[in-house]
Each structure stands twice: as structure tokens, then as C-alpha cells.
PDB file of N, CA and C in Angstrom:
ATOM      1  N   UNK A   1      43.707 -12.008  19.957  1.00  0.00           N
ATOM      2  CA  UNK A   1      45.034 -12.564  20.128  1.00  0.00           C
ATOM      3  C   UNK A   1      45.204 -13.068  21.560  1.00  0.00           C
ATOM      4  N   UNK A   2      45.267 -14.325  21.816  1.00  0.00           N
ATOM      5  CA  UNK A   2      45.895 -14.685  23.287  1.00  0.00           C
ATOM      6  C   UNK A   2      46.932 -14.349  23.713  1.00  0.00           C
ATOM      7  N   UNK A   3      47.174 -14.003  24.602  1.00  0.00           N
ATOM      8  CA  UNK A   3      48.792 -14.038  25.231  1.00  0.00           C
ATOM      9  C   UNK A   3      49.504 -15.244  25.549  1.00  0.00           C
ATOM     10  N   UNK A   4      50.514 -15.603  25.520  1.00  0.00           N
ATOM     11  CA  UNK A   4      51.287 -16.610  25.672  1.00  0.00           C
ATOM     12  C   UNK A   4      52.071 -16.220  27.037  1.00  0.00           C
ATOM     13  N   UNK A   5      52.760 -17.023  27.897  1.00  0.00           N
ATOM     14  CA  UNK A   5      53.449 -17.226  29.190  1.00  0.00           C
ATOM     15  C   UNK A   5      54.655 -18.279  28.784  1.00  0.00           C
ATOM     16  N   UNK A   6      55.752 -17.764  28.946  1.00  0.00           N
ATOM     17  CA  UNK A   6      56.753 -18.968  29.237  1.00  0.00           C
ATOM     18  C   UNK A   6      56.795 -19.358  30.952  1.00  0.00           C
ATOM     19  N   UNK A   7      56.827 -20.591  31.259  1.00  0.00           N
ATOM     20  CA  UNK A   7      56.770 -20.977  32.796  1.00  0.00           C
ATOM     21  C   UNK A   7      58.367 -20.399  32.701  1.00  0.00           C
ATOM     22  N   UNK A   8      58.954 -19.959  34.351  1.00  0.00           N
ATOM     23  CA  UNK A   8      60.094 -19.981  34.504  1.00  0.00           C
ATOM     24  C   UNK A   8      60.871 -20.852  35.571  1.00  0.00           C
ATOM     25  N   UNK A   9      60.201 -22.039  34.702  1.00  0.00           N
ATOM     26  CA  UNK A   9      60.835 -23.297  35.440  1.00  0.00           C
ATOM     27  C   UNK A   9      62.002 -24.137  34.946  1.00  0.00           C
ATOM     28  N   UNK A  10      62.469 -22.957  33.391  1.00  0.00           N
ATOM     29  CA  UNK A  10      63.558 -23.706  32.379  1.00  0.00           C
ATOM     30  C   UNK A  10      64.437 -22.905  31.576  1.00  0.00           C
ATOM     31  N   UNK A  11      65.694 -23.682  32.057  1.00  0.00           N
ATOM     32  CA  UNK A  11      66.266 -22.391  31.060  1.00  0.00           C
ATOM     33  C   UNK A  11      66.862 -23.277  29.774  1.00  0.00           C
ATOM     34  N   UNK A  12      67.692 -22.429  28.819  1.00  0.00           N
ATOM     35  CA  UNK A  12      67.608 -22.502  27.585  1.00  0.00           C
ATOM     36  C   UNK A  12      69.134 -23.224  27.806  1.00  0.00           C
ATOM     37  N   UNK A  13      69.694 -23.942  27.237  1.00  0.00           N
ATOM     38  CA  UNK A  13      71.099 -24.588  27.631  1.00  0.00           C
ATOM     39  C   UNK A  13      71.696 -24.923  25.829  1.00  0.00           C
ATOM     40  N   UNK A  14      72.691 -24.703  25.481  1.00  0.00           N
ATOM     41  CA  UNK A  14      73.395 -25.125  24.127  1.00  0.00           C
ATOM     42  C   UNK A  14      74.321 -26.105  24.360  1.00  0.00           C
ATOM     43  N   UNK A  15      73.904 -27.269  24.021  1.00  0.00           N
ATOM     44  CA  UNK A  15      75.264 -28.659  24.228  1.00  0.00           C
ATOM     45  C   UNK A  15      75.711 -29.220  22.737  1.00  0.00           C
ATOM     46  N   UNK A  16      76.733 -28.506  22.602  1.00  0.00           N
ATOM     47  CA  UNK A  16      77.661 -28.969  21.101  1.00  0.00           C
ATOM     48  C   UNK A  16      76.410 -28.327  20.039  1.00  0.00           C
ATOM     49  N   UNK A  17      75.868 -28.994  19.328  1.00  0.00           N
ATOM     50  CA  UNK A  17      74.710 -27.888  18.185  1.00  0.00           C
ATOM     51  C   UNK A  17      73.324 -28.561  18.527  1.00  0.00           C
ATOM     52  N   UNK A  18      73.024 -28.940  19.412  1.00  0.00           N
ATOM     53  CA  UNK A  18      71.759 -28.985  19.893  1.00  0.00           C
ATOM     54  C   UNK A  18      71.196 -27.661  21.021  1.00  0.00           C
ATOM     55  N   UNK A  19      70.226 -27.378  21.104  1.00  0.00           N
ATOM     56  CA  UNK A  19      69.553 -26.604  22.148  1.00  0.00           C
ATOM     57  C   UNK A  19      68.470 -27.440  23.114  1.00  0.00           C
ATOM     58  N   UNK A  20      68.536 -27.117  24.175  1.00  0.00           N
ATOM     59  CA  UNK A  20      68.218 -28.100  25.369  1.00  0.00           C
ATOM     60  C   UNK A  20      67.119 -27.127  26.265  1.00  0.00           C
ATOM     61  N   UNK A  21      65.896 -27.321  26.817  1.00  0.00           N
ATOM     62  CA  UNK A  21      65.853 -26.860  28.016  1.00  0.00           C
ATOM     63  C   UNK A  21      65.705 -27.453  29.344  1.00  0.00           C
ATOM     64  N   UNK A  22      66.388 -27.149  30.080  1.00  0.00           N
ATOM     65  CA  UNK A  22      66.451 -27.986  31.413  1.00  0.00           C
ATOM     66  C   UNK A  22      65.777 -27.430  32.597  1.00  0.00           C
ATOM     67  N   UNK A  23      64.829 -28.324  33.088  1.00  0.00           N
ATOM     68  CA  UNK A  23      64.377 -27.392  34.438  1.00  0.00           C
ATOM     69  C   UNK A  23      65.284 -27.336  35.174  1.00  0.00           C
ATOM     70  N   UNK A  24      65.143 -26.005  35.682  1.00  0.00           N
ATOM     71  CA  UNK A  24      65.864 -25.043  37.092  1.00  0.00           C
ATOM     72  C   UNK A  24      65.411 -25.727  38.517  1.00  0.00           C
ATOM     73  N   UNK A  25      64.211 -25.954  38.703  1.00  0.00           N
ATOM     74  CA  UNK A  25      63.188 -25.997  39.995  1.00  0.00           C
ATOM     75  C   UNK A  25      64.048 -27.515  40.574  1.00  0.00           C
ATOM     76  N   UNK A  26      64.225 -28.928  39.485  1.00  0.00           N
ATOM     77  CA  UNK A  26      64.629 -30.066  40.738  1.00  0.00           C
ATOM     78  C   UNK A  26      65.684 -29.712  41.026  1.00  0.00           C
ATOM     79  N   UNK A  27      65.466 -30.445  42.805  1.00  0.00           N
ATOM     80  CA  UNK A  27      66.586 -30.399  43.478  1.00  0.00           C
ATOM     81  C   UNK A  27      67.920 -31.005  43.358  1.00  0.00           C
ATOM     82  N   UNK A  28      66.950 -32.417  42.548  1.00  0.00           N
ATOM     83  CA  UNK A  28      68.272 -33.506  42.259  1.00  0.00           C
ATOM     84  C   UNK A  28      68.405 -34.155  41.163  1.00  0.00           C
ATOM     85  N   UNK A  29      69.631 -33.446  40.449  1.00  0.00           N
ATOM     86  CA  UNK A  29      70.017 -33.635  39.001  1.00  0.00           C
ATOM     87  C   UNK A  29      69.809 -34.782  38.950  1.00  0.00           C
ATOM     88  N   UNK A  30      69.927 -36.256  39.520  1.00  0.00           N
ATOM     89  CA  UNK A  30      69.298 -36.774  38.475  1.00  0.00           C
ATOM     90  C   UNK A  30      67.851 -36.958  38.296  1.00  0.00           C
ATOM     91  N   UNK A  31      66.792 -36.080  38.769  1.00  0.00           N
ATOM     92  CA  UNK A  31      65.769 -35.998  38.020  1.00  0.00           C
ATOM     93  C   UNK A  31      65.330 -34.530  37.432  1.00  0.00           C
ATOM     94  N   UNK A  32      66.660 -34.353  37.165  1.00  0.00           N
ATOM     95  CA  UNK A  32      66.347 -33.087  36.050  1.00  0.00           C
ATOM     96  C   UNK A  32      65.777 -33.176  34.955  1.00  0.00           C
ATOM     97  N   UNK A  33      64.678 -32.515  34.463  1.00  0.00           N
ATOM     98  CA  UNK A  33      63.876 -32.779  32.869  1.00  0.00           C
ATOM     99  C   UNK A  33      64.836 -31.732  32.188  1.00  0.00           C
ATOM    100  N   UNK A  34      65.432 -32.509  31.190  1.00  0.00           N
ATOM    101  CA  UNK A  34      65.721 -31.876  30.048  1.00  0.00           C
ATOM    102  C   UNK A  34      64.464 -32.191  29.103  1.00  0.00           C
ATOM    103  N   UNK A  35      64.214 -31.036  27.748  1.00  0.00           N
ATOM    104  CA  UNK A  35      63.546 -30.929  26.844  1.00  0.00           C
ATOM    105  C   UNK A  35      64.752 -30.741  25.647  1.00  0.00           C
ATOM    106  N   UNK A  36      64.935 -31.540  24.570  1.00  0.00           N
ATOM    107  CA  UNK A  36      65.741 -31.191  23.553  1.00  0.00           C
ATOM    108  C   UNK A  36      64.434 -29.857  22.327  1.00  0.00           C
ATOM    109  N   UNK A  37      65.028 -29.386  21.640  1.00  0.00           N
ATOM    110  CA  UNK A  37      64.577 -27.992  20.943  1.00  0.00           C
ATOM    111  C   UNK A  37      65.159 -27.953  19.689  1.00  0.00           C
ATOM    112  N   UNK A  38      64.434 -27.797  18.695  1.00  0.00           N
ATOM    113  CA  UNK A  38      64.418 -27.254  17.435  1.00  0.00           C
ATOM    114  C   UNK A  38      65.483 -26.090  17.686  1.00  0.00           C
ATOM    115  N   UNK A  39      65.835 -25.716  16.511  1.00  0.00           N
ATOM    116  CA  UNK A  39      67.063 -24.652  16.461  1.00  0.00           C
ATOM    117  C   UNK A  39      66.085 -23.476  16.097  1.00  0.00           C
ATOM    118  N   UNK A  40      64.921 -23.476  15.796  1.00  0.00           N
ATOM    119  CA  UNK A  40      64.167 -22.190  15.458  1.00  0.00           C
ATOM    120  C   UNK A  40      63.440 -22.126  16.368  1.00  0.00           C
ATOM    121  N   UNK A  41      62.760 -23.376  17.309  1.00  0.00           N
ATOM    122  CA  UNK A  41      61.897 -22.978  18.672  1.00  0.00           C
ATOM    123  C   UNK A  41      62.696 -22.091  19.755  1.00  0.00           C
ATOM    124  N   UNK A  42      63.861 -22.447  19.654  1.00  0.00           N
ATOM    125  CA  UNK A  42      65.260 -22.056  20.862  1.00  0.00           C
ATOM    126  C   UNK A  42      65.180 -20.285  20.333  1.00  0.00           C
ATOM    127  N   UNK A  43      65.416 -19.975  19.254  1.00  0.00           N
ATOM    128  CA  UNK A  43      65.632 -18.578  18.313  1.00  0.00           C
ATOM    129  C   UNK A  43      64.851 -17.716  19.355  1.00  0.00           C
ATOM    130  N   UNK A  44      63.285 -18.310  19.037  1.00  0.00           N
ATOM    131  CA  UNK A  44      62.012 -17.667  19.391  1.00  0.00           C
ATOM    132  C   UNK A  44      61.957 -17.882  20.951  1.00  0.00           C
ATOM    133  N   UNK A  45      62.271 -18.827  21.164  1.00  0.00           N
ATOM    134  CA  UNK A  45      62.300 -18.580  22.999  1.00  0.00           C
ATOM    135  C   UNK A  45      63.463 -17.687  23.690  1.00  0.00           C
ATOM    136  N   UNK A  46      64.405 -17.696  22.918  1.00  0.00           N
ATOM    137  CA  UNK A  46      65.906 -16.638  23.368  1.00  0.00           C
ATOM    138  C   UNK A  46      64.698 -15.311  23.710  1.00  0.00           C
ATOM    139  N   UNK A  47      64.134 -15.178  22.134  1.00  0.00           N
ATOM    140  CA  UNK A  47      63.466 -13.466  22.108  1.00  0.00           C
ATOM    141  C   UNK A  47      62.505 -13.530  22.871  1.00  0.00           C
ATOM    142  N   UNK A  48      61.831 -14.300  23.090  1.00  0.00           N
ATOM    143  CA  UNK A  48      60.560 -13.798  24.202  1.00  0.00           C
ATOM    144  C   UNK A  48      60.790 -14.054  25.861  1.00  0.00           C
ATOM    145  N   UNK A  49      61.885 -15.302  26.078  1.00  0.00           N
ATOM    146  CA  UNK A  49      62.176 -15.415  27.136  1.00  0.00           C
ATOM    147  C   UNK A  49      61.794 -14.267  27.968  1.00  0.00           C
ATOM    148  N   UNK A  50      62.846 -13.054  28.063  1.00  0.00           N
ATOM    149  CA  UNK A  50      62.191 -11.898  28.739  1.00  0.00           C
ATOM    150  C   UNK A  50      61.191 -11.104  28.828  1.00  0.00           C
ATOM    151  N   UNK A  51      60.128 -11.384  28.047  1.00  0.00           N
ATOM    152  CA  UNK A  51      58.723 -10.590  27.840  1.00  0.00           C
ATOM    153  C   UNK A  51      58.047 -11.400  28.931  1.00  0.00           C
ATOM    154  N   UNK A  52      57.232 -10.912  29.519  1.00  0.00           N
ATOM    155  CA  UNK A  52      55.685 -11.287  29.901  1.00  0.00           C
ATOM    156  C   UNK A  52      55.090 -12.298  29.901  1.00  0.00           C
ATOM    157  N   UNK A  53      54.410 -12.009  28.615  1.00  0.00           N
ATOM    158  CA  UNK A  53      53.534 -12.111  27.588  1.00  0.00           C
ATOM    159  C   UNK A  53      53.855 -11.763  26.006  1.00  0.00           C
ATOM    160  N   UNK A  54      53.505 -12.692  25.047  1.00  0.00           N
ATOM    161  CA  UNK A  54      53.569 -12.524  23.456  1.00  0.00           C
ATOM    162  C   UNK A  54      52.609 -13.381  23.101  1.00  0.00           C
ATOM    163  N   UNK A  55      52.524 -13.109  21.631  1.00  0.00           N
ATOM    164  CA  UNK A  55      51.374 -13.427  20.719  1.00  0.00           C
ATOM    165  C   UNK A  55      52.214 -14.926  20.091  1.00  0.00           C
ATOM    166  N   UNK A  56      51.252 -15.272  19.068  1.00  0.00           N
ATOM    167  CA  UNK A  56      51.311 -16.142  18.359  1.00  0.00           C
ATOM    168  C   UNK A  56      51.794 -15.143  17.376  1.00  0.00           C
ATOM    169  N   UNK A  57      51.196 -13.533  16.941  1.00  0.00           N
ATOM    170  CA  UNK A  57      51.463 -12.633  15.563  1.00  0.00           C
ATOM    171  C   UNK A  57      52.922 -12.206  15.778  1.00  0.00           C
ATOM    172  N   UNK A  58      53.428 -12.145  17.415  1.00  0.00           N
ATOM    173  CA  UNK A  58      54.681 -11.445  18.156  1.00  0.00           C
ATOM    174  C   UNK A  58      56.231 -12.950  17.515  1.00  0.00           C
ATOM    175  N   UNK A  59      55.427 -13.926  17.585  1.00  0.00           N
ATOM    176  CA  UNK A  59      56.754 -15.287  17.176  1.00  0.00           C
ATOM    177  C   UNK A  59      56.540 -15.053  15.883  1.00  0.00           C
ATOM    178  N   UNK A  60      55.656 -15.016  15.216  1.00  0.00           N
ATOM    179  CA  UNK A  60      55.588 -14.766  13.415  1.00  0.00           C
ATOM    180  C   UNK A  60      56.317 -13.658  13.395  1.00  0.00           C
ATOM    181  N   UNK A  61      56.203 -12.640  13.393  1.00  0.00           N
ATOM    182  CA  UNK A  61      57.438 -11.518  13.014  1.00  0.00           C
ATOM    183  C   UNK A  61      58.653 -11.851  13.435  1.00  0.00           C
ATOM    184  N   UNK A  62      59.043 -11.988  14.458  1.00  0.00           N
ATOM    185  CA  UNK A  62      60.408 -12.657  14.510  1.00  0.00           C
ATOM    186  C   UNK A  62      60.930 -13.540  14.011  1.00  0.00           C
ATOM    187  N   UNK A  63      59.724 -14.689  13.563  1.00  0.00           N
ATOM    188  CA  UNK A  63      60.668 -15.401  12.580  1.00  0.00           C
ATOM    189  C   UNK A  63      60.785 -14.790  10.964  1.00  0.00           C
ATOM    190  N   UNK A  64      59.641 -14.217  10.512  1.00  0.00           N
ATOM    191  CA  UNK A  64      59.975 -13.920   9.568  1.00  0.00           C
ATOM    192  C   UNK A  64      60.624 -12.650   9.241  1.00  0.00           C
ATOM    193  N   UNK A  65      61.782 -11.848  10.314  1.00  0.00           N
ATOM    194  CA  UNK A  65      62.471 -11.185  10.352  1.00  0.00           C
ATOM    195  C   UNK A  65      63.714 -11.889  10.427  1.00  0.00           C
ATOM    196  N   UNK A  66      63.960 -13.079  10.503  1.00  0.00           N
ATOM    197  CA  UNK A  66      65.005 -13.927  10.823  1.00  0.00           C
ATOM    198  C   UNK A  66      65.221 -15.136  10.171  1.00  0.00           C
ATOM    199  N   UNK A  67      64.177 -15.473   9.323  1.00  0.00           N
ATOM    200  CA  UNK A  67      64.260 -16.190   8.256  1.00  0.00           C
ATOM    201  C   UNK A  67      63.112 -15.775   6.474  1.00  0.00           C
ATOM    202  N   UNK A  68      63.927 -16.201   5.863  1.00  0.00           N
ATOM    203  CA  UNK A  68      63.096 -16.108   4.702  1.00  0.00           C
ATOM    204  C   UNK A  68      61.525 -17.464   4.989  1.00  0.00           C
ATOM    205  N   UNK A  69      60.320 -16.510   5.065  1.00  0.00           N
ATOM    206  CA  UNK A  69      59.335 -17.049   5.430  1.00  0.00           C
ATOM    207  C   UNK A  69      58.242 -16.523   5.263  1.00  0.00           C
ATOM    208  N   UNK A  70      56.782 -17.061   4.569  1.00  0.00           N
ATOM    209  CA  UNK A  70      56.023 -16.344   4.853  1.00  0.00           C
ATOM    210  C   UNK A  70      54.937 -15.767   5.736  1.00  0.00           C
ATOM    211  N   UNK A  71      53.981 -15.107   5.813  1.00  0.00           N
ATOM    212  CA  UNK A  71      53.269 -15.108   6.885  1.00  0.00           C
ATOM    213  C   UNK A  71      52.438 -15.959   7.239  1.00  0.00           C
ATOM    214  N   UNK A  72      52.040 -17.074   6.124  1.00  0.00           N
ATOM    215  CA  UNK A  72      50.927 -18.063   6.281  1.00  0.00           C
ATOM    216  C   UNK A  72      51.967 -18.939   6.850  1.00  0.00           C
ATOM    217  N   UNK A  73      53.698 -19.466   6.486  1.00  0.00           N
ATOM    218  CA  UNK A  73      54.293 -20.251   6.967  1.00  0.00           C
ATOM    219  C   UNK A  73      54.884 -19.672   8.407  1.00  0.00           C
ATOM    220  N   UNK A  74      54.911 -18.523   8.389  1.00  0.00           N
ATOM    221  CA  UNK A  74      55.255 -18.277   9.850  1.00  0.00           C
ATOM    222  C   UNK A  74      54.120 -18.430  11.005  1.00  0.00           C
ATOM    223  N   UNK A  75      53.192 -18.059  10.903  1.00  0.00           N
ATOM    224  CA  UNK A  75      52.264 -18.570  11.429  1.00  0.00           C
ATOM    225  C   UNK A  75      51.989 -19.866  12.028  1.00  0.00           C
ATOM    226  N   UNK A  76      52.094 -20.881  10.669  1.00  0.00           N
ATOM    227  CA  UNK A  76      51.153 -22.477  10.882  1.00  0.00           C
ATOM    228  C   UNK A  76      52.624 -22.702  12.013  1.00  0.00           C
ATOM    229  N   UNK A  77      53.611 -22.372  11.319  1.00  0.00           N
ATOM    230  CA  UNK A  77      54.830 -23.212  12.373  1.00  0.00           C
ATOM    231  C   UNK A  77      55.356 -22.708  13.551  1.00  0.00           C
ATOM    232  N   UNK A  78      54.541 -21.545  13.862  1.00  0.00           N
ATOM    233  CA  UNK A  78      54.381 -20.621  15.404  1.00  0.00           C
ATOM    234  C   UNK A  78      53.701 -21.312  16.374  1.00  0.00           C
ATOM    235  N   UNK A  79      52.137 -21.951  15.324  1.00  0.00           N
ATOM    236  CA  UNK A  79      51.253 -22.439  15.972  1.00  0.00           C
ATOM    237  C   UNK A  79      51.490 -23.691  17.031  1.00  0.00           C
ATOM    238  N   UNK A  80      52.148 -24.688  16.300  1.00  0.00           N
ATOM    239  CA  UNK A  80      52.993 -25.567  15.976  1.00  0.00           C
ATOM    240  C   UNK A  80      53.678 -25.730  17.575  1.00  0.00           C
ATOM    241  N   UNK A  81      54.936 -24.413  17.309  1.00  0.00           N
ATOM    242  CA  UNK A  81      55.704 -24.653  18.553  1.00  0.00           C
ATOM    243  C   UNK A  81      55.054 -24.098  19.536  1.00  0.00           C
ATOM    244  N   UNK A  82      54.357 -23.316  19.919  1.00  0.00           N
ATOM    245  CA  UNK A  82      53.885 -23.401  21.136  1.00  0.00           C
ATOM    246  C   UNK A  82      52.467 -23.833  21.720  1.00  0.00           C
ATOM    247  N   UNK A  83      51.867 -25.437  20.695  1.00  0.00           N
ATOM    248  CA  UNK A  83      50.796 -26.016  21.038  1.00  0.00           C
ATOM    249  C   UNK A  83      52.195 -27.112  21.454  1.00  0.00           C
ATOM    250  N   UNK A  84      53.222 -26.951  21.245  1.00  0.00           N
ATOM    251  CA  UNK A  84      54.748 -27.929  21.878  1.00  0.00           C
ATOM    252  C   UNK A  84      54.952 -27.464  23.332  1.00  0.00           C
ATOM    253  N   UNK A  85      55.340 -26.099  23.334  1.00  0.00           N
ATOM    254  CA  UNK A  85      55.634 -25.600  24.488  1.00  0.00           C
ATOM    255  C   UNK A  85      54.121 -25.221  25.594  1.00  0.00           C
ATOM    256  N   UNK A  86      53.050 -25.618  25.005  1.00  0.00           N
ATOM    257  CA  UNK A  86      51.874 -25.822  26.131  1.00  0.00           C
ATOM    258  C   UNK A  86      51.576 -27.339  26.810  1.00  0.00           C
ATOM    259  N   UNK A  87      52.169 -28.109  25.365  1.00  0.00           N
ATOM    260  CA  UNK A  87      51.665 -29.542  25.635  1.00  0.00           C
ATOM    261  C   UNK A  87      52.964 -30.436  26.896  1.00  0.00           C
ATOM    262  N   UNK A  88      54.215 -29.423  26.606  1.00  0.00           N
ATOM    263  CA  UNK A  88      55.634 -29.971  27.553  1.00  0.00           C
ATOM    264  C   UNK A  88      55.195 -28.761  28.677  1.00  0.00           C
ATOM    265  N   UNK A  89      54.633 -28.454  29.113  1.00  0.00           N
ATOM    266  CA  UNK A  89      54.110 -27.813  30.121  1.00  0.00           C
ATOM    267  C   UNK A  89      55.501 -26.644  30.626  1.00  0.00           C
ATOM    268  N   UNK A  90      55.752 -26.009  29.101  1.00  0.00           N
ATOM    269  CA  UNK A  90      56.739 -24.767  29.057  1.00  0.00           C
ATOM    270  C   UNK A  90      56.298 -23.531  29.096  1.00  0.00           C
ATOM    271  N   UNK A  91      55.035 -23.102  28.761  1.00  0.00           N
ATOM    272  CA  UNK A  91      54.384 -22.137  28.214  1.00  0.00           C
ATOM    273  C   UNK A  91      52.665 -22.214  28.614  1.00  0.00           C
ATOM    274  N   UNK A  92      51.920 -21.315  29.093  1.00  0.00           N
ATOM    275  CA  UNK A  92      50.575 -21.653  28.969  1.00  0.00           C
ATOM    276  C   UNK A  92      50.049 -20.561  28.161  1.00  0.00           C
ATOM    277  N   UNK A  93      48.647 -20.585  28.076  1.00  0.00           N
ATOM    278  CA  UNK A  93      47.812 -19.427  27.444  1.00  0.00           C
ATOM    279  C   UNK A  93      47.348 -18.431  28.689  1.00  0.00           C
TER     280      UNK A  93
END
């Protein structure tokens, strides 16, 4: 199992029913990176935000404690969001 890293260069922001993350680090809003977010990537980043380190097996249980899902679908769509959150340079291995 790899460990996963969220960078803490972003926080999690809610504007009307979208979820947003915006880097913290620029100095000058207007070159702030926002990232817009899935309503189930946001779920799973709320819960791990404060950890460490988590799994790819650690986002599968949470989602499928939080949605009707199975383990082969919790999985592929774990995989999913954080080959997202490695490729937006949110998260590394």
C-alpha cells in the first residue's frame, strides 16, 4: 500500500454548491489557483485533510461508508481521484 500526502498548499473552500480548492501560499489574489472539486473528491479530502498519510484502501472505506458502493467501485474511483490530486500537484505518493 503507498501512502498518500495532501500538499498543504490548499484549502478546501464551498462557493454556493460547488467545492473549490484554493491555494493558501500566493501572495497575490489575483494569481490565486483555484481547483474546482467533485462533491465526493471534497468528502474524501475533508476526512483525510488532517492525517499524514492514507491509503488508496483508507479513501475506499470512507467512501463506501458514506455511500452505497462497492469495493471494486470504491476503489477504481479512489484511484481515479488521487491520480487527479497527484496530477494538480495536490497530493503526492
Amino acid at each position: 500500500m503507498r501512502e498518500i500526502r495532501l500538499t498543504d498548499k490548499y484549502e478546501l473552500q464551498v462557493l454556493c454548491d460547488s467545492y473549490i480548492l484554493v491555494s493558501i501560499e500566493k501572495e497575490d489574489e489575483q494569481e490565486c489557483e483555484v481547483i474546482e472539486m467533485p462533491e465526493i473528491a471534497a468528502y474524501l479530502w475533508q476526512r483525510v485533510s488532517k492525517m499524514d498519510s492514507f491509503t488508496i484502501e483508507t479513501l475506499s472505506a470512507l467512501l463506501m461508508q458514506e455511500y452505497d458502493v462497492t469495493e471494486e467501485i470504491a476503489v477504481e474511483d479512489c484511484t481515479l481521484i488521487v491520480d487527479s490530486w497527484i496530477e494538480n500537484g495536490i497530493a503526492t505518493w
